[in-house]
Protein backbone atom coordinates (compact mmCIF):
# COMPACT_ATOMS: atom_id res chain seq x y z
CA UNK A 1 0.00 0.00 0.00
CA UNK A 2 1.26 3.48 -0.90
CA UNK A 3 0.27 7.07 1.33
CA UNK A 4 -2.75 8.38 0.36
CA UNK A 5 -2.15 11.95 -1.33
CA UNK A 6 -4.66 14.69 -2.34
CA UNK A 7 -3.48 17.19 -4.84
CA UNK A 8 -4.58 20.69 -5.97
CA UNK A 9 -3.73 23.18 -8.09
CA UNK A 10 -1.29 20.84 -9.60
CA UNK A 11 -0.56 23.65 -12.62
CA UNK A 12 0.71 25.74 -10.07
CA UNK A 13 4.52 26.79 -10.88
CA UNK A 14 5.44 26.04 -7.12
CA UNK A 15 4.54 23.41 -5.12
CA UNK A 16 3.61 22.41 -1.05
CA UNK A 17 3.54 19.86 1.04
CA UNK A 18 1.35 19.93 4.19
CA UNK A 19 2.72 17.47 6.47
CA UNK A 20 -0.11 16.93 9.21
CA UNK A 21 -0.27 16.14 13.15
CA UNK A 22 -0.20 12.99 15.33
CA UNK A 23 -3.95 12.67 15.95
CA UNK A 24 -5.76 13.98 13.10
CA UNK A 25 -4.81 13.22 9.26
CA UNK A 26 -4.59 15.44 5.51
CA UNK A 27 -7.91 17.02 5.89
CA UNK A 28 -6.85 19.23 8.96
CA UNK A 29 -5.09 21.52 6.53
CA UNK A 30 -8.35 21.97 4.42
CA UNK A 31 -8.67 25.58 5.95
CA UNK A 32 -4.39 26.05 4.70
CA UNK A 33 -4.84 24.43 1.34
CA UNK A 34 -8.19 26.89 0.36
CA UNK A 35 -5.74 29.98 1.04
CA UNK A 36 -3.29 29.07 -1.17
CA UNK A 37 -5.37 28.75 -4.61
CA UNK A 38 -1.78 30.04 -6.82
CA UNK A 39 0.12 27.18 -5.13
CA UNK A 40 -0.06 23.52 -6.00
CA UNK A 41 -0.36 21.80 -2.97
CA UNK A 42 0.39 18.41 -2.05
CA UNK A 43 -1.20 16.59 1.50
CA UNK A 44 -0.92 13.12 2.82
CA UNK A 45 -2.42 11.25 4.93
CA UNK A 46 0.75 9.73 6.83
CA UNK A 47 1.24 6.08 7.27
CA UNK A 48 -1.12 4.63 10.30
CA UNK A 49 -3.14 7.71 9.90
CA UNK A 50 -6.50 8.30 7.76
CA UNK A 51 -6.92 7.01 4.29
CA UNK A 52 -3.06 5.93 4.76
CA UNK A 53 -4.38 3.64 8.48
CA UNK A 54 -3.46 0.39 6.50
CA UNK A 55 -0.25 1.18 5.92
CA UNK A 56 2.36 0.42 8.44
CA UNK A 57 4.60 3.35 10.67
CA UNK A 58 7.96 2.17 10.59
CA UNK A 59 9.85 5.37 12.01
CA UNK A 60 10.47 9.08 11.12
CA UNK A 61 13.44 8.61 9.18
CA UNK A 62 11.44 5.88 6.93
CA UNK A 63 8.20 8.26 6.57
CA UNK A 64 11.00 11.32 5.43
CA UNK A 65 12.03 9.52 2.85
CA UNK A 66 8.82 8.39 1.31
CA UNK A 67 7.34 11.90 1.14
CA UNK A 68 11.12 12.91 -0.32
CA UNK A 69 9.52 10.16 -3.24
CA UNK A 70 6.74 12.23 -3.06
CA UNK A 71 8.37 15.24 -4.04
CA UNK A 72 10.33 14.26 -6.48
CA UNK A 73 7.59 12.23 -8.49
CA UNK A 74 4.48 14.83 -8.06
CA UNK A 75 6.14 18.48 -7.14
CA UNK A 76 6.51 20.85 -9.66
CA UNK A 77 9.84 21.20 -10.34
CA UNK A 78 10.81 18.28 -8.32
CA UNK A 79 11.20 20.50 -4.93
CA UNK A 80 8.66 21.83 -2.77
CA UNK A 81 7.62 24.35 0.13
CA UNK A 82 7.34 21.86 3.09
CA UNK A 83 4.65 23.19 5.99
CA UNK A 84 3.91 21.05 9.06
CA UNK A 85 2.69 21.26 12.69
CA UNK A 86 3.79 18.86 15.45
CA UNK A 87 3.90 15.38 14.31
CA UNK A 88 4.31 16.93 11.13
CA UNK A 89 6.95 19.50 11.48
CA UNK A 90 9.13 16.61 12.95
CA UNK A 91 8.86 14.95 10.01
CA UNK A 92 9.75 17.74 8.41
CA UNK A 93 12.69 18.50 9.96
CA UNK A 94 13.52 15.08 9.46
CA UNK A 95 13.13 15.62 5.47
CA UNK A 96 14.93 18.57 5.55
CA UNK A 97 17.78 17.17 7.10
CA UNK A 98 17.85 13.84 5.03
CA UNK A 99 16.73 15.35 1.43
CA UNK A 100 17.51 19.39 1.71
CA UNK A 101 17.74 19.57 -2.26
CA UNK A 102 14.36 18.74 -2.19
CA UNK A 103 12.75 21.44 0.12
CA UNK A 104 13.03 25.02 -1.56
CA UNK A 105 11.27 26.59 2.67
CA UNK A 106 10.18 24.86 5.53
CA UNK A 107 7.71 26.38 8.20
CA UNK A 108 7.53 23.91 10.81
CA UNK A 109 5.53 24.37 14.13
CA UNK A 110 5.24 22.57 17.56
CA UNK A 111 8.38 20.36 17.16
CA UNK A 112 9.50 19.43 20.35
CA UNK A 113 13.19 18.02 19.39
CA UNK A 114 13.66 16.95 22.46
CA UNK A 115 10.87 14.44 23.36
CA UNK A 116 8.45 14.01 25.90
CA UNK A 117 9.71 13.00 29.25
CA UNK A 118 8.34 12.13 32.63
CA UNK A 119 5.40 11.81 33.62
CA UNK A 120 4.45 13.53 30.38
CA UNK A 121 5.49 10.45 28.71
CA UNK A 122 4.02 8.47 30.80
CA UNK A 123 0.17 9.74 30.21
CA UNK A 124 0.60 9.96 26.64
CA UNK A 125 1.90 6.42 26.33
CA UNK A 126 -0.92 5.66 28.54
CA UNK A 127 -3.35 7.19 26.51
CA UNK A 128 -3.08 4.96 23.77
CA UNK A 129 -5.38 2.24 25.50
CA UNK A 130 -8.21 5.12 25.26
CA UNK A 131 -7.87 5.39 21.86
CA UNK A 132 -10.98 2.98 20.84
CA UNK A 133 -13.31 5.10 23.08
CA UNK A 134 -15.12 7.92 21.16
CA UNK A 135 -15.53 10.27 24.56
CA UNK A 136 -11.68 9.86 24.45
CA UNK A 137 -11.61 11.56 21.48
CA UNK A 138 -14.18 14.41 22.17
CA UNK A 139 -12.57 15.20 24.51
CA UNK A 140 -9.40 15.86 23.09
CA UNK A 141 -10.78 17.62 20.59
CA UNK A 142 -11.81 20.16 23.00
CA UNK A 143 -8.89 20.43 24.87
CA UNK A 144 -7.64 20.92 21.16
CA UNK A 145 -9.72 23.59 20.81
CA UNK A 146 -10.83 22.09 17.57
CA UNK A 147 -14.12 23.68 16.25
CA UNK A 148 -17.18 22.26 15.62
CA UNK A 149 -17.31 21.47 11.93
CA UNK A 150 -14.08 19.51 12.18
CA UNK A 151 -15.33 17.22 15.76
CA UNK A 152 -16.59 14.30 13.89
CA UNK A 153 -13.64 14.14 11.24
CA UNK A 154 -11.47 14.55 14.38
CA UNK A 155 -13.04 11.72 16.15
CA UNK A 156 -13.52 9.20 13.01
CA UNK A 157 -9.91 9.47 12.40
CA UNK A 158 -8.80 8.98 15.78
CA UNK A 159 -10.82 5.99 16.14
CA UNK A 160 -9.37 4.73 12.73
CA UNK A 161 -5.72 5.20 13.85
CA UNK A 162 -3.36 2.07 13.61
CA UNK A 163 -2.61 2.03 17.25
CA UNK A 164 0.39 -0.31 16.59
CA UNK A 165 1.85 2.29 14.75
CA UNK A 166 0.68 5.32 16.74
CA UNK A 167 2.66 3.02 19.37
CA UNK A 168 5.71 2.90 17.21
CA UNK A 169 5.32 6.74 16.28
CA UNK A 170 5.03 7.94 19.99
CA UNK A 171 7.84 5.38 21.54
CA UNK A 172 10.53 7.54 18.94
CA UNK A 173 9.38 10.92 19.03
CA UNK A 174 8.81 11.20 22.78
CA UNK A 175 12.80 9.92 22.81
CA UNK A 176 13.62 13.06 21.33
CA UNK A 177 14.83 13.45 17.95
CA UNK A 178 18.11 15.48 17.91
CA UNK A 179 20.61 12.47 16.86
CA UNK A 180 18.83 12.87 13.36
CA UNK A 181 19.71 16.04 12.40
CA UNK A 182 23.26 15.72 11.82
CA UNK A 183 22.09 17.08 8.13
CA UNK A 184 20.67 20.22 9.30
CA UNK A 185 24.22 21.64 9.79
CA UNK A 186 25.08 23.62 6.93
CA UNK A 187 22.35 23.76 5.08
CA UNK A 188 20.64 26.54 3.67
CA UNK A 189 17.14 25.86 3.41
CA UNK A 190 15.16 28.65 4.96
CA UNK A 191 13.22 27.47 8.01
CA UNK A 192 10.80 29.22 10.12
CA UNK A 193 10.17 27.69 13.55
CA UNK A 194 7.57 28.09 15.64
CA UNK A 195 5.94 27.45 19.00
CA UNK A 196 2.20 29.21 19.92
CA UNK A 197 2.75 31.30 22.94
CA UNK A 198 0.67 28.79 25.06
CA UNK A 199 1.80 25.77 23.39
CA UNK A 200 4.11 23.56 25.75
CA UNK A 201 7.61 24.78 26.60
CA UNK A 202 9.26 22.28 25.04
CA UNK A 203 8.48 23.23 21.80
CA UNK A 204 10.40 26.81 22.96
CA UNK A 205 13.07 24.89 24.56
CA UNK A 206 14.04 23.39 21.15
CA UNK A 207 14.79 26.37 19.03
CA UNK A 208 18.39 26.49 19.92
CA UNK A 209 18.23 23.19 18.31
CA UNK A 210 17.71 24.46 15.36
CA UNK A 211 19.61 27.58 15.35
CA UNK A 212 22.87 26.42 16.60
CA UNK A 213 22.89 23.88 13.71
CA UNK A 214 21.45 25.99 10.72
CA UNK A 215 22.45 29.37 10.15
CA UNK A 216 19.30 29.52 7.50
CA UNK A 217 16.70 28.78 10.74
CA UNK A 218 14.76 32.07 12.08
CA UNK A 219 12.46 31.36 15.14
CA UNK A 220 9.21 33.04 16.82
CA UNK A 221 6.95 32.67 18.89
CA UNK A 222 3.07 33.23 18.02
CA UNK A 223 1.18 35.36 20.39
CA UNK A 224 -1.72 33.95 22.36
CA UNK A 225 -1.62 30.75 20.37
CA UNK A 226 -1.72 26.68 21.32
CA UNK A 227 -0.51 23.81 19.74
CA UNK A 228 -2.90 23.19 16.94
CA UNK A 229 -3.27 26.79 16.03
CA UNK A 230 -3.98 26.10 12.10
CA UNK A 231 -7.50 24.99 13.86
CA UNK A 232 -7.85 28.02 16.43
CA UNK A 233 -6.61 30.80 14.25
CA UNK A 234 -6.66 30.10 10.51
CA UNK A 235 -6.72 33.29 9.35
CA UNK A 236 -3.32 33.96 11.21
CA UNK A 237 -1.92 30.95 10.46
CA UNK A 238 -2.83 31.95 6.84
CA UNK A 239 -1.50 35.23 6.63
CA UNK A 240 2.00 33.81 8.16
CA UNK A 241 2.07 31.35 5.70
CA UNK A 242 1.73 33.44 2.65
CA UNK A 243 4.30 36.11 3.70
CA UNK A 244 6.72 33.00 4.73
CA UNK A 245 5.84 31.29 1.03
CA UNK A 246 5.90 34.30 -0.90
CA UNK A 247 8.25 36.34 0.64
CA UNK A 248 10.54 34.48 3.14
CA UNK A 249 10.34 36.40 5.39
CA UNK A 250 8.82 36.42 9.12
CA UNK A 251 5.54 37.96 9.55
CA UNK A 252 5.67 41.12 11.71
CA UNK A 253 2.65 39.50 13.72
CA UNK A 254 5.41 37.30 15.39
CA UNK A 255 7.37 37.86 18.67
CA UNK A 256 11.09 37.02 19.04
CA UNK A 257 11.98 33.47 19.64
């Protein structure tokens, strides 16, 4: 089985790839993809996840390197703008580091590098037996702050989540990722990293991660946001987007990192 991928705009001169979060699949970027009507954009469902569920999450190195395939057999070009939030901008940074000829920008947001730890740890790992209950999922989708129109999306693809995989998934990203970005150093592919002002503080924590390995990484912080932001404020996440895509550069709306 191959990842499920939804295209648009493919006549678009450049191309994106939306690389979504741990709990939700391709459709939470529907809000993203509707903004960007001059770009071709290009959004998987990630293996375990969605339409991709029967397909098997091996690790984040393996999943980089399949959407590098993706890339260079569907992007315009062969390279791409690479956008992704928590699970997602992990794997992002992962691609960036493994395949950098491939990614022309990266804006990645809620990437803890350095795992989950403690009791943190603990309670998500924990969580995983939940999984099959469908107040489980309401629930997070409120503490999400996920609105209405998305809730039974949300909970449908929670419920569909490989759990052996989301098991596999969790167990390597909680570890921390930082032993994998040995490519980062050097490179020059423009990244803009990001943590919502009220997301957890180890997102924050990791941006000397980034900076003190690539010279090409800017990072902010975006006021009065949480994790899943896309969801809360799309309009914002929109408008940082577009400057970051078209321009490069970091929108004015953002603090400091």
């Amino acid at each position: 089985m191959t990842m499920h991928v939804t295209e648009q705009n493919t006549q678009a001169a450049e191309s994106v790839l939306f690389i979504h979060g741990g709990n939700v699949a391709g459709w939470m970027w529907e809000a993203q993809v509707d903004a960007l009507p001059d770009f071709h954009t290009i959004v998987p469902d990630l293996p375990g996840f969605g339409a991709s569920n029967g397909e098997r999450w091996e690790s984040l190195a393996d999943t980089a390197d399949q959407l590098a395939a993706i890339i260079r057999e569907r992007a315009n070009g062969g390279t791409a703008h690479v956008v992704g939030l928590s699970l997602g901008a992990l794997v992002g940074t992962v691609l960036v580091a493994r395949h950098p000829e491939l990614v022309r920008s990266a804006m990645l947001t809620g990437a803890p590098l350095g795992g989950v730890h403690g009791f943190a740890n603990w309670a998500g790992m924990f969580q995983l037996r939940m999984w099959g209950s469908r107040g489980y999922w309401k629930t997070l989708a409120k503490a999400y702050r996920m609105p209405d129109d998305v809730l039974d999306i949300f909970i449908e693809t929670g419920l569909g989540i490989d759990r052996p995989s989301a098991r596999r998934m969790m167990a390597e990203t909680y570890s921390g990722v930082k032993e994998q970005l040995s490519g980062l150093a050097g490179s020059t592919v423009p990244l803009l990293v990001l943590a919502g002002e009220k997301d957890d503080p180890s997102v924050a924590r990791s941006f000397p991660d980034f900076t003190s390995r690539s010279t090409a990484a800017t990072t902010h912080i975006v006021p009065k946001m949480h994790h899943a932001w896309n969801a809360e404020d799309p309009e914002l996440f929109n408008r940082i987007m577009r400057e970051w895509l078209t321009r490069r550069t970091a929108s004015a709306e953002l603090l400091a990192g």
